[in-house]
PDB file of N, CA and C in Angstrom:
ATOM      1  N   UNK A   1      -3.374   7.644  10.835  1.00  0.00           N
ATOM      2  CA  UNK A   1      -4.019   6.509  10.229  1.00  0.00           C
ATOM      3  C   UNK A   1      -3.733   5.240  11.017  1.00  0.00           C
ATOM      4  N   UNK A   2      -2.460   4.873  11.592  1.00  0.00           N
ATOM      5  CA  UNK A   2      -1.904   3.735  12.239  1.00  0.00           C
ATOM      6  C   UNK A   2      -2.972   3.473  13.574  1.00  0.00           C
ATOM      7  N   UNK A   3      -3.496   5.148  14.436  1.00  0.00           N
ATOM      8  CA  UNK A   3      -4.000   4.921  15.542  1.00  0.00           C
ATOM      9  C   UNK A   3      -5.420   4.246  14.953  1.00  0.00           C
ATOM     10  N   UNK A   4      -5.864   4.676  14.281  1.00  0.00           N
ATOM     11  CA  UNK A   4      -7.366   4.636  13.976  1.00  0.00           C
ATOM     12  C   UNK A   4      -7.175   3.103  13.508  1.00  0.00           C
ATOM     13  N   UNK A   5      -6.343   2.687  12.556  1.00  0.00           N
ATOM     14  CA  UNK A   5      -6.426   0.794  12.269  1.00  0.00           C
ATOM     15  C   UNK A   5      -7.088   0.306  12.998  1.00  0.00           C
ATOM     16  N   UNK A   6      -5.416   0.556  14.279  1.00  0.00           N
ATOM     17  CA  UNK A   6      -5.549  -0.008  15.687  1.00  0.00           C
ATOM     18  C   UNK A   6      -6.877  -0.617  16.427  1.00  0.00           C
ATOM     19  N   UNK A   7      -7.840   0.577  16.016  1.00  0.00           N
ATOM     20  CA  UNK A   7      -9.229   0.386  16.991  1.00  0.00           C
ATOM     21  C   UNK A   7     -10.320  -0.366  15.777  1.00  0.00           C
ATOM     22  N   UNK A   8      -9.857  -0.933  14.425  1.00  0.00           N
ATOM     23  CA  UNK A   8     -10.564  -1.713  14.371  1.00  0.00           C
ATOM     24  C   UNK A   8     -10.125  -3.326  14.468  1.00  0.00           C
ATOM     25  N   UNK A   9     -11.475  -3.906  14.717  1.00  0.00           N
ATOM     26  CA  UNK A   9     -11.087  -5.411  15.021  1.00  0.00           C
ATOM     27  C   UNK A   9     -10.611  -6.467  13.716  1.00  0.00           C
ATOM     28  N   UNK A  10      -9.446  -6.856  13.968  1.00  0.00           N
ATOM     29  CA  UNK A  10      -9.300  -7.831  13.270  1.00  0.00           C
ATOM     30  C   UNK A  10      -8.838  -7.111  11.582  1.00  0.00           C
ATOM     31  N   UNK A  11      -8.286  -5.772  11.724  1.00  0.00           N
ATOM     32  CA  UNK A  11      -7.785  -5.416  10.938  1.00  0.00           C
ATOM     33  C   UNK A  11      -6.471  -5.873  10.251  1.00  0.00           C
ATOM     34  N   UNK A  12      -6.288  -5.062   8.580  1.00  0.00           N
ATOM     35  CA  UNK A  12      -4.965  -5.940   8.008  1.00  0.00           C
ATOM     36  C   UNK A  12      -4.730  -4.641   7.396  1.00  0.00           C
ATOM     37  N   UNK A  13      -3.684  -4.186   6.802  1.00  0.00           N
ATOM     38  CA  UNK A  13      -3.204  -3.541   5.910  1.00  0.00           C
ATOM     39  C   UNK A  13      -2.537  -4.057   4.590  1.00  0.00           C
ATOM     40  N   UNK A  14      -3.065  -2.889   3.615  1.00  0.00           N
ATOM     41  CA  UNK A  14      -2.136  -3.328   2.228  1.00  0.00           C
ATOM     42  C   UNK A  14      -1.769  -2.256   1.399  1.00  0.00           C
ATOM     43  N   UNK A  15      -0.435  -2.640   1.324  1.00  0.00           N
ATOM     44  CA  UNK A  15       0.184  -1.092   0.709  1.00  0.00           C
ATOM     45  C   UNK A  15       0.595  -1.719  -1.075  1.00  0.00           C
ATOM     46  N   UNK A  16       0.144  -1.043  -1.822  1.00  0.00           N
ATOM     47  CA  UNK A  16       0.231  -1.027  -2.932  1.00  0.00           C
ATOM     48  C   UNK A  16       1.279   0.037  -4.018  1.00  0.00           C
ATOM     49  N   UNK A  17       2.358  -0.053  -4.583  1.00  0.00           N
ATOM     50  CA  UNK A  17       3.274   0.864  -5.128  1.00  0.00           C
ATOM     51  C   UNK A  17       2.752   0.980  -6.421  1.00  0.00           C
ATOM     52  N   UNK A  18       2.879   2.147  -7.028  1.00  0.00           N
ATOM     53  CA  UNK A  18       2.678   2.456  -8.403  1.00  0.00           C
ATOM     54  C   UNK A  18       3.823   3.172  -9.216  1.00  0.00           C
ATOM     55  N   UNK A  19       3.951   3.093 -10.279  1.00  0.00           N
ATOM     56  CA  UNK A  19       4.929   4.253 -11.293  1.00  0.00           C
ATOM     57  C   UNK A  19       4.085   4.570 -12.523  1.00  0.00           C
ATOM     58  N   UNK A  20       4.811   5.908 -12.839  1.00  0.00           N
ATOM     59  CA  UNK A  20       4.513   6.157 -14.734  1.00  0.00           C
ATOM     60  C   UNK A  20       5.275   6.002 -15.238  1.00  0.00           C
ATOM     61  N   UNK A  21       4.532   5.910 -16.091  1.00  0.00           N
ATOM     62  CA  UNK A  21       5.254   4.345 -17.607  1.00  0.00           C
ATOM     63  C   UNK A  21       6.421   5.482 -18.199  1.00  0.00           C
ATOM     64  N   UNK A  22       7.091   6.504 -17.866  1.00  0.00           N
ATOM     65  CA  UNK A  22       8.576   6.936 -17.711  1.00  0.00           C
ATOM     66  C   UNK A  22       9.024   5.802 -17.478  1.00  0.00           C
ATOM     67  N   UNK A  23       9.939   5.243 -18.684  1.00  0.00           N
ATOM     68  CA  UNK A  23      11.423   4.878 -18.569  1.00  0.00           C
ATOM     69  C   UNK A  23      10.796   3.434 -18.941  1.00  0.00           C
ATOM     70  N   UNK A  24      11.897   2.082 -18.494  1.00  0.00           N
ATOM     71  CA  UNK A  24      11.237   0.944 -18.870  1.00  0.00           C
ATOM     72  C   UNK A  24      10.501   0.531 -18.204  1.00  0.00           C
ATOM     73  N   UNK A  25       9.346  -0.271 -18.274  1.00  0.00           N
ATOM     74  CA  UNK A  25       8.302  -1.564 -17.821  1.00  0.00           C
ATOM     75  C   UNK A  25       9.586  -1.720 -16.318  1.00  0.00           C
ATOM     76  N   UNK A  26      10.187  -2.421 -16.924  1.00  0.00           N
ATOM     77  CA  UNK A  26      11.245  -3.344 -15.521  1.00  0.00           C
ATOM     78  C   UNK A  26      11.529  -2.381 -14.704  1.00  0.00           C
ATOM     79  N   UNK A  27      11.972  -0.786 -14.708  1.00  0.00           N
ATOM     80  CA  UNK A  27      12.332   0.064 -13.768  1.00  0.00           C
ATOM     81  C   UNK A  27      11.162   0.635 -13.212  1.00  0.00           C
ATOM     82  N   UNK A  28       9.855   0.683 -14.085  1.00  0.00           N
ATOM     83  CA  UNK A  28       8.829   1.059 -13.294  1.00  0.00           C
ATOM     84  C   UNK A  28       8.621  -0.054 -12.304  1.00  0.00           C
ATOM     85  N   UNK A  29       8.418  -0.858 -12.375  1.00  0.00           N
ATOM     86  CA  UNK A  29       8.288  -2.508 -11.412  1.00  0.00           C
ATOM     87  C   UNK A  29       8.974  -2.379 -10.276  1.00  0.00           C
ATOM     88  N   UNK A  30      10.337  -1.847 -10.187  1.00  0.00           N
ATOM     89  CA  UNK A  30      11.138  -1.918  -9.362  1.00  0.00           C
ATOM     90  C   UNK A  30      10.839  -0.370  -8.252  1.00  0.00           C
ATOM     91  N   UNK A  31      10.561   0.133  -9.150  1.00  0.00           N
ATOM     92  CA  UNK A  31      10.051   2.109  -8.347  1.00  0.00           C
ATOM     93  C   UNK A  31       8.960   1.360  -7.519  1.00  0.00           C
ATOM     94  N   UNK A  32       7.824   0.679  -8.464  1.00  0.00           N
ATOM     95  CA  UNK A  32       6.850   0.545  -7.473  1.00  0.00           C
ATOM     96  C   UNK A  32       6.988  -0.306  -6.640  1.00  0.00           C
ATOM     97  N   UNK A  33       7.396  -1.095  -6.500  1.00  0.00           N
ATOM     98  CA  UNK A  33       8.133  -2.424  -5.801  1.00  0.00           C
ATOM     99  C   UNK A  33       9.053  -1.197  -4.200  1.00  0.00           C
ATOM    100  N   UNK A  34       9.876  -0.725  -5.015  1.00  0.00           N
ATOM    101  CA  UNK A  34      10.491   0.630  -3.738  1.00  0.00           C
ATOM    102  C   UNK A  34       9.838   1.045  -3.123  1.00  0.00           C
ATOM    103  N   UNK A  35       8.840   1.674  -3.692  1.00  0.00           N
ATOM    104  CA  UNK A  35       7.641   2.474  -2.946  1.00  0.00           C
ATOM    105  C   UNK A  35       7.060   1.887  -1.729  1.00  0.00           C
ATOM    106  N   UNK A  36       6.445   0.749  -2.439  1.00  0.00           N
ATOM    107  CA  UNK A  36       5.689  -0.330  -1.078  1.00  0.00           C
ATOM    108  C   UNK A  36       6.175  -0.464  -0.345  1.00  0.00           C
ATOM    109  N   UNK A  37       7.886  -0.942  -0.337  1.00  0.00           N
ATOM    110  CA  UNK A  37       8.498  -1.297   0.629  1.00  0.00           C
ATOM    111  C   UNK A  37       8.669  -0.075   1.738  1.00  0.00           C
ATOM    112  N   UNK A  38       8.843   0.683   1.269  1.00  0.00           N
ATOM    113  CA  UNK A  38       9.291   2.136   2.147  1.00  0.00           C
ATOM    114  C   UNK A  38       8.165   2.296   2.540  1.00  0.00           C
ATOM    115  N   UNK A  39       7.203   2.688   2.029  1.00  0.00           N
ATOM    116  CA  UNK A  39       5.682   2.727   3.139  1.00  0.00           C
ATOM    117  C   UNK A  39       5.512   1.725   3.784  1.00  0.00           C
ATOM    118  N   UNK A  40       5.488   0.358   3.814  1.00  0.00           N
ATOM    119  CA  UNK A  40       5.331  -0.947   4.698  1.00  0.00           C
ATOM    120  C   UNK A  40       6.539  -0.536   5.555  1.00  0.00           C
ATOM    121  N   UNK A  41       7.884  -0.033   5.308  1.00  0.00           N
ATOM    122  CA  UNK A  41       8.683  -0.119   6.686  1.00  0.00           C
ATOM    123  C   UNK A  41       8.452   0.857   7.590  1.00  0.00           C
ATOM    124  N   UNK A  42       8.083   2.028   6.821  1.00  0.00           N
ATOM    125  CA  UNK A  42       7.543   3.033   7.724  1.00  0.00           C
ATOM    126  C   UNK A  42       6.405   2.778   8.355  1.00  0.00           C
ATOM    127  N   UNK A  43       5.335   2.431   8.072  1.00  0.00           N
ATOM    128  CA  UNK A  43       4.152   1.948   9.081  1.00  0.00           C
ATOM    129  C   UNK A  43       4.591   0.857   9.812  1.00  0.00           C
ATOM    130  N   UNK A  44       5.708  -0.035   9.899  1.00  0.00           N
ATOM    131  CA  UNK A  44       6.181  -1.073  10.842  1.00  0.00           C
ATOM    132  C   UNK A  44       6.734  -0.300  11.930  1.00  0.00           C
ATOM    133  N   UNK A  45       8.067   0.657  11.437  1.00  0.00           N
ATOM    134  CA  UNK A  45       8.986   1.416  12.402  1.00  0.00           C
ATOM    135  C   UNK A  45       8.117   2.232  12.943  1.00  0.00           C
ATOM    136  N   UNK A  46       7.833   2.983  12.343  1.00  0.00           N
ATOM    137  CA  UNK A  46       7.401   4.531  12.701  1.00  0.00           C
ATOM    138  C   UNK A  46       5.647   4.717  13.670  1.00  0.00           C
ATOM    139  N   UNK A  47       5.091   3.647  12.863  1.00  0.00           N
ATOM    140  CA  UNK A  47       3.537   3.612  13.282  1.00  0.00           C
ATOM    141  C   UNK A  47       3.487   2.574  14.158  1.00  0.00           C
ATOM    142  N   UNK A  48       4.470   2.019  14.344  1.00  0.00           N
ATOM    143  CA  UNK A  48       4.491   0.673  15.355  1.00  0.00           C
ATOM    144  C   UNK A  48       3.072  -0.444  15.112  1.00  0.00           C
ATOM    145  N   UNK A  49       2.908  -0.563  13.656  1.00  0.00           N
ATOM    146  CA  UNK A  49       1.720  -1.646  12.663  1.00  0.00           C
ATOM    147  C   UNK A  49       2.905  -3.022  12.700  1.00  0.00           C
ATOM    148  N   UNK A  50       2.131  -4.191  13.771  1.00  0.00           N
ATOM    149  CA  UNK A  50       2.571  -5.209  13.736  1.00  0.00           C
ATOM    150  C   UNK A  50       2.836  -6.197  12.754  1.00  0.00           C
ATOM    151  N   UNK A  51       3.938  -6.580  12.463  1.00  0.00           N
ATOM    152  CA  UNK A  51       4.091  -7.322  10.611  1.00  0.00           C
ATOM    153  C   UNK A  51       3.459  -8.470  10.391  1.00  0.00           C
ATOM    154  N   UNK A  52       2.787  -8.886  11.443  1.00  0.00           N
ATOM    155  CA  UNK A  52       1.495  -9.978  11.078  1.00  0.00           C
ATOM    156  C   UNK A  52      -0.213  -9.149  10.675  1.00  0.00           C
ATOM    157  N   UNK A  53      -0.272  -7.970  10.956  1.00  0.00           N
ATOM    158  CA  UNK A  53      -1.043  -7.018  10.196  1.00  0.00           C
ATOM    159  C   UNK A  53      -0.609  -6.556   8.872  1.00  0.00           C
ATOM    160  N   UNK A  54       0.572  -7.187   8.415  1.00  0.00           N
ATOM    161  CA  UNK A  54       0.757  -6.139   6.736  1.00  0.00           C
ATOM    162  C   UNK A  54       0.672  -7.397   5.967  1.00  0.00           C
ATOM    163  N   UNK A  55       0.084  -7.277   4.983  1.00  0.00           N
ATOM    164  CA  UNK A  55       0.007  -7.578   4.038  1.00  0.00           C
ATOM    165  C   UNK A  55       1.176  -7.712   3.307  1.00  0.00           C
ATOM    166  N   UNK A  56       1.363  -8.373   2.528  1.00  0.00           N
ATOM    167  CA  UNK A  56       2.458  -8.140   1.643  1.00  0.00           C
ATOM    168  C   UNK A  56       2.721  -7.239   0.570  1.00  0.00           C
ATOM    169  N   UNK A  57       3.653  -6.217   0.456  1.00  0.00           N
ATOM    170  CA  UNK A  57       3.786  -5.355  -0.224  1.00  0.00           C
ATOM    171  C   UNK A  57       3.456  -5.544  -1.748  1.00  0.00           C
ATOM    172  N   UNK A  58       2.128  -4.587  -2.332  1.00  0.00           N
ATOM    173  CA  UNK A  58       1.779  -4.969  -4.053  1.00  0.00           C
ATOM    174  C   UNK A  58       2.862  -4.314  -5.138  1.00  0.00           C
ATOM    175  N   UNK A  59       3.524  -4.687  -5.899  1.00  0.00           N
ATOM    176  CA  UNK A  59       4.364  -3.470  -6.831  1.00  0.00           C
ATOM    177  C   UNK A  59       3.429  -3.649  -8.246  1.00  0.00           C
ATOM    178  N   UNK A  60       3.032  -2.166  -8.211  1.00  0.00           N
ATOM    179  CA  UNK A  60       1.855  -2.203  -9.348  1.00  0.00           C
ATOM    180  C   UNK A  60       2.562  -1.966 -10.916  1.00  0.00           C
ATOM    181  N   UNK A  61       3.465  -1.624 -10.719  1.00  0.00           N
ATOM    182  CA  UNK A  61       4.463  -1.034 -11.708  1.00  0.00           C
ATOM    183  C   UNK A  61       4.193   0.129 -12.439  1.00  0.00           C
ATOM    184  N   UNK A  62       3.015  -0.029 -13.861  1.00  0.00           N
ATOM    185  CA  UNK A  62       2.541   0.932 -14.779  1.00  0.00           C
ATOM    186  C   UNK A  62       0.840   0.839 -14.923  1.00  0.00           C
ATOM    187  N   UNK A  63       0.374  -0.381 -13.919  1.00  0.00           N
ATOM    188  CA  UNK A  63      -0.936  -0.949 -14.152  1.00  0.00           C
ATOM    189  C   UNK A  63      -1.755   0.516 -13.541  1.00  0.00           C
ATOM    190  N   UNK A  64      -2.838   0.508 -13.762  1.00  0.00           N
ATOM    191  CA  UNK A  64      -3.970   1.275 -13.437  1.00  0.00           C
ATOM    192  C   UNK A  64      -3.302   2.455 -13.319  1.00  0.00           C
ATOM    193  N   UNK A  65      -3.109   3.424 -14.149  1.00  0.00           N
ATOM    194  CA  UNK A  65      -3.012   5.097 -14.369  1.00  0.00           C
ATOM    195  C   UNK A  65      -4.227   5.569 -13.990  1.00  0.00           C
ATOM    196  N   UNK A  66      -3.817   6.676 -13.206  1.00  0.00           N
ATOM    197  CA  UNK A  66      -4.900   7.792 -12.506  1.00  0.00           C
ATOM    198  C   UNK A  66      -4.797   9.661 -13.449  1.00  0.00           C
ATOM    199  N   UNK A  67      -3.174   8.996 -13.244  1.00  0.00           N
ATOM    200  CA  UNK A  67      -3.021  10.514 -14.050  1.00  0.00           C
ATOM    201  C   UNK A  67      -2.797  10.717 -16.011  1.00  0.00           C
ATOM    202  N   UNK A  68      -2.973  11.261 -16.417  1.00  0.00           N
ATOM    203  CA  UNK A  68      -2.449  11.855 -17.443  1.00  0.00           C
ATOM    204  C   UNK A  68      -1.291  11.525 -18.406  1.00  0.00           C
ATOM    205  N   UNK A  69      -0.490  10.437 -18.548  1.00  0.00           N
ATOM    206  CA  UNK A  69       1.198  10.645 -18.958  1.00  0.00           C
ATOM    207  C   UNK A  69       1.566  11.657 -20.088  1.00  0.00           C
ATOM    208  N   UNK A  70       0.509  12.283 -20.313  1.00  0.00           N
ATOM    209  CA  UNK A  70       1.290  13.248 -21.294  1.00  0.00           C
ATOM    210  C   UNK A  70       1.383  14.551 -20.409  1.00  0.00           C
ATOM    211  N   UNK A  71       1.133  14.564 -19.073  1.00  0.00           N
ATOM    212  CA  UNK A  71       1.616  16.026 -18.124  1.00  0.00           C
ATOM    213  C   UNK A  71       2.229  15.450 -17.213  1.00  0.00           C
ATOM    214  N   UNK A  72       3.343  16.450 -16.911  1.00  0.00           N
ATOM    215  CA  UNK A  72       4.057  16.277 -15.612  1.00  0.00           C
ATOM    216  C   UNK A  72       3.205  15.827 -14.856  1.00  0.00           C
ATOM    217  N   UNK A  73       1.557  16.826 -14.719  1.00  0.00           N
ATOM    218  CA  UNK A  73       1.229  16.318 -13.385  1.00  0.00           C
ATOM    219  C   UNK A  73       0.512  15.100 -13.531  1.00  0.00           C
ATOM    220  N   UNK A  74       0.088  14.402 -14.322  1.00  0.00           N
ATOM    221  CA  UNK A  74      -0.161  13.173 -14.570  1.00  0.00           C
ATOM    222  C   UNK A  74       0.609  12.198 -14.499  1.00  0.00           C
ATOM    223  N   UNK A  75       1.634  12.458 -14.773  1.00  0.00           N
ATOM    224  CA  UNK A  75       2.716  11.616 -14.439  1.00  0.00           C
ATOM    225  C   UNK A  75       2.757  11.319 -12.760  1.00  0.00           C
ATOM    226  N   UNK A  76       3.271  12.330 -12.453  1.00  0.00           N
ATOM    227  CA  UNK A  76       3.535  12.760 -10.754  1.00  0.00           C
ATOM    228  C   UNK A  76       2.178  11.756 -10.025  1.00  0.00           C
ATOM    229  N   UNK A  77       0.867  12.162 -10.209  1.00  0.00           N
ATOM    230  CA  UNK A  77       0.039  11.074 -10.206  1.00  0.00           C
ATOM    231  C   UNK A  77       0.519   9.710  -9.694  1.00  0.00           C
ATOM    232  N   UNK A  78       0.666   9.586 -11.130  1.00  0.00           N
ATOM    233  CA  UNK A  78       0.634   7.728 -11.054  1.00  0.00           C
ATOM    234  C   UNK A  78       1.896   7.362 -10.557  1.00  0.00           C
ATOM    235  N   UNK A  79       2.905   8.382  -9.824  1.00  0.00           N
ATOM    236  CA  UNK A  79       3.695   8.048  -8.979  1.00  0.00           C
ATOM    237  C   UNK A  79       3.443   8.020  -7.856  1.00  0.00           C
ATOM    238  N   UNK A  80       2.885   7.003  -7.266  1.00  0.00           N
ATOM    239  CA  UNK A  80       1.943   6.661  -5.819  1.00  0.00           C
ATOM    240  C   UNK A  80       2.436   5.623  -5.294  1.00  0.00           C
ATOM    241  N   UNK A  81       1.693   6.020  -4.085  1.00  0.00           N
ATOM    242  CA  UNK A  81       1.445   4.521  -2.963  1.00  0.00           C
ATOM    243  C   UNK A  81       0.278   4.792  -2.271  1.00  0.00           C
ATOM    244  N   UNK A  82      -0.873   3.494  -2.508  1.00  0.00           N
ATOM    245  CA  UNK A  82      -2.345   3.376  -2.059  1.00  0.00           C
ATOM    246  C   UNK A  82      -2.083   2.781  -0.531  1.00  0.00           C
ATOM    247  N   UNK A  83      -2.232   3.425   0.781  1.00  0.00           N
ATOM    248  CA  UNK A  83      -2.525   2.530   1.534  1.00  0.00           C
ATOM    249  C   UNK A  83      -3.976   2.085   1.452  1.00  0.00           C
ATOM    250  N   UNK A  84      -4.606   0.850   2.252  1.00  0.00           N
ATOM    251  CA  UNK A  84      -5.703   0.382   2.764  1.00  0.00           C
ATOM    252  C   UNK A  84      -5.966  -0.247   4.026  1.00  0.00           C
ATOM    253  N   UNK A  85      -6.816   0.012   4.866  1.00  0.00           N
ATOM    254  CA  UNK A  85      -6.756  -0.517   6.452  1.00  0.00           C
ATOM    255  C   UNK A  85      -8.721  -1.478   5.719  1.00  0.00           C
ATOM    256  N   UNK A  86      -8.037  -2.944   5.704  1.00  0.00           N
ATOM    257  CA  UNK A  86      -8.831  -3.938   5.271  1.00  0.00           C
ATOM    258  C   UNK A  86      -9.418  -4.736   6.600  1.00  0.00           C
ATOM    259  N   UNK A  87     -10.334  -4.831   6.921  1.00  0.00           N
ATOM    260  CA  UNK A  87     -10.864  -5.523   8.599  1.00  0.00           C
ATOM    261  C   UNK A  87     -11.071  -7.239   7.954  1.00  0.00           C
ATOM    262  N   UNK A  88     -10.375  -8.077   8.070  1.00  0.00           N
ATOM    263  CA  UNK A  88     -10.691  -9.271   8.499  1.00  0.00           C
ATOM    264  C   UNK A  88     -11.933  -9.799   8.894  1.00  0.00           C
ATOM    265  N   UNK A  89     -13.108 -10.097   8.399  1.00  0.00           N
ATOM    266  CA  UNK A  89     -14.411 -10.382   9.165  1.00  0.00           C
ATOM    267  C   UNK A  89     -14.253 -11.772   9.886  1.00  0.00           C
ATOM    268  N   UNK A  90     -13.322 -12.772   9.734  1.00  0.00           N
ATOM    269  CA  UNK A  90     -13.492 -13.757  10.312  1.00  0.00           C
ATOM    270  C   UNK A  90     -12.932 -13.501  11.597  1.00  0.00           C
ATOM    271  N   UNK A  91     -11.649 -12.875  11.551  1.00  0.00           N
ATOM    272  CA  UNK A  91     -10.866 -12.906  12.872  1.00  0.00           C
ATOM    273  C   UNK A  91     -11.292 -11.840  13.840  1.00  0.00           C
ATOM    274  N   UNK A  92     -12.431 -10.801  13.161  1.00  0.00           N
ATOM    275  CA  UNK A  92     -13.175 -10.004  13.619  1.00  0.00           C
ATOM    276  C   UNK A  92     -14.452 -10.597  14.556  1.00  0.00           C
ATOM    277  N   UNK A  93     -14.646 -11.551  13.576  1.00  0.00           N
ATOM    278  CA  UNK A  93     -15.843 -12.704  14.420  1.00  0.00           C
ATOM    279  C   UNK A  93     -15.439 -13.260  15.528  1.00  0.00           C
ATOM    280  N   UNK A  94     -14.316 -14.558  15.049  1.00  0.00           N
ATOM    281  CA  UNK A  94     -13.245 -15.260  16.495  1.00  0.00           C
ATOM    282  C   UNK A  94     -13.202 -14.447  17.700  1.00  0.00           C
ATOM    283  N   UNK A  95     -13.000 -12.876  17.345  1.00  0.00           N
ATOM    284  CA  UNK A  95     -12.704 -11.906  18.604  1.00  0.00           C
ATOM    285  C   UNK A  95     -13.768 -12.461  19.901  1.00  0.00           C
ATOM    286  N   UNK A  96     -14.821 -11.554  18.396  1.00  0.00           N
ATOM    287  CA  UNK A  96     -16.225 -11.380  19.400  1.00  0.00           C
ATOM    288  C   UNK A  96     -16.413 -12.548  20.465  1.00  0.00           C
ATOM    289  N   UNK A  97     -16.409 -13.915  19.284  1.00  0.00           N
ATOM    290  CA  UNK A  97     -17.456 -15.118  19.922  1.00  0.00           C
ATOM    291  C   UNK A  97     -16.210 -15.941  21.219  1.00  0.00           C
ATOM    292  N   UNK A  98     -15.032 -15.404  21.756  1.00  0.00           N
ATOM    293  CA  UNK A  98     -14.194 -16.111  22.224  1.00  0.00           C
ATOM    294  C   UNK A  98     -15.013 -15.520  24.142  1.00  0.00           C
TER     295      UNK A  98
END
């Protein structure tokens, strides 16, 4: 995913953390809050994604459920992290017209 960003212009990334509403509000906040961070450091270290391309890490906490909370696997679900590779149209423009 990191190579492919790369080749678009004027791209940004945004990593978004999620939890299920297991346990309190405040510890889900903090899981998802974890999450982001660990995917944003790994696409810094690992994918070599420059930190003026990231976005700032979202911690979603319990907001927007995908899965189920009354099944494990619903749960497991909404224990995520969304990346997104977002293109900039202005700085996409600047490129071009320089």
């Amino acid at each position: 995913m990191t190579e492919k960003a790369k080749t678009i212009e004027g791209y940004m990334i945004e990593v978004k953390g999620y939890a299920s509403s297991t346990g309190s509000a405040a510890m889900n906040q903090k899981l998802s809050e974890d999450r982001a961070h660990g995917v944003t450091n790994f696409l810094i270290q690992q994918g070599h994604i420059p930190l003026t391309r990231m976005l700032a890490p979202g911690a979603m906490g319990e907001s927007q459920q995908i899965g189920n909370e009354d099944t494990a696997e619903g749960q497991a679900e909404n224990r995520r992290v969304v990346v997104r590779v977002l293109q900039n149209k202005a700085i996409a423009s600047a490129s071009v017209a320089k």
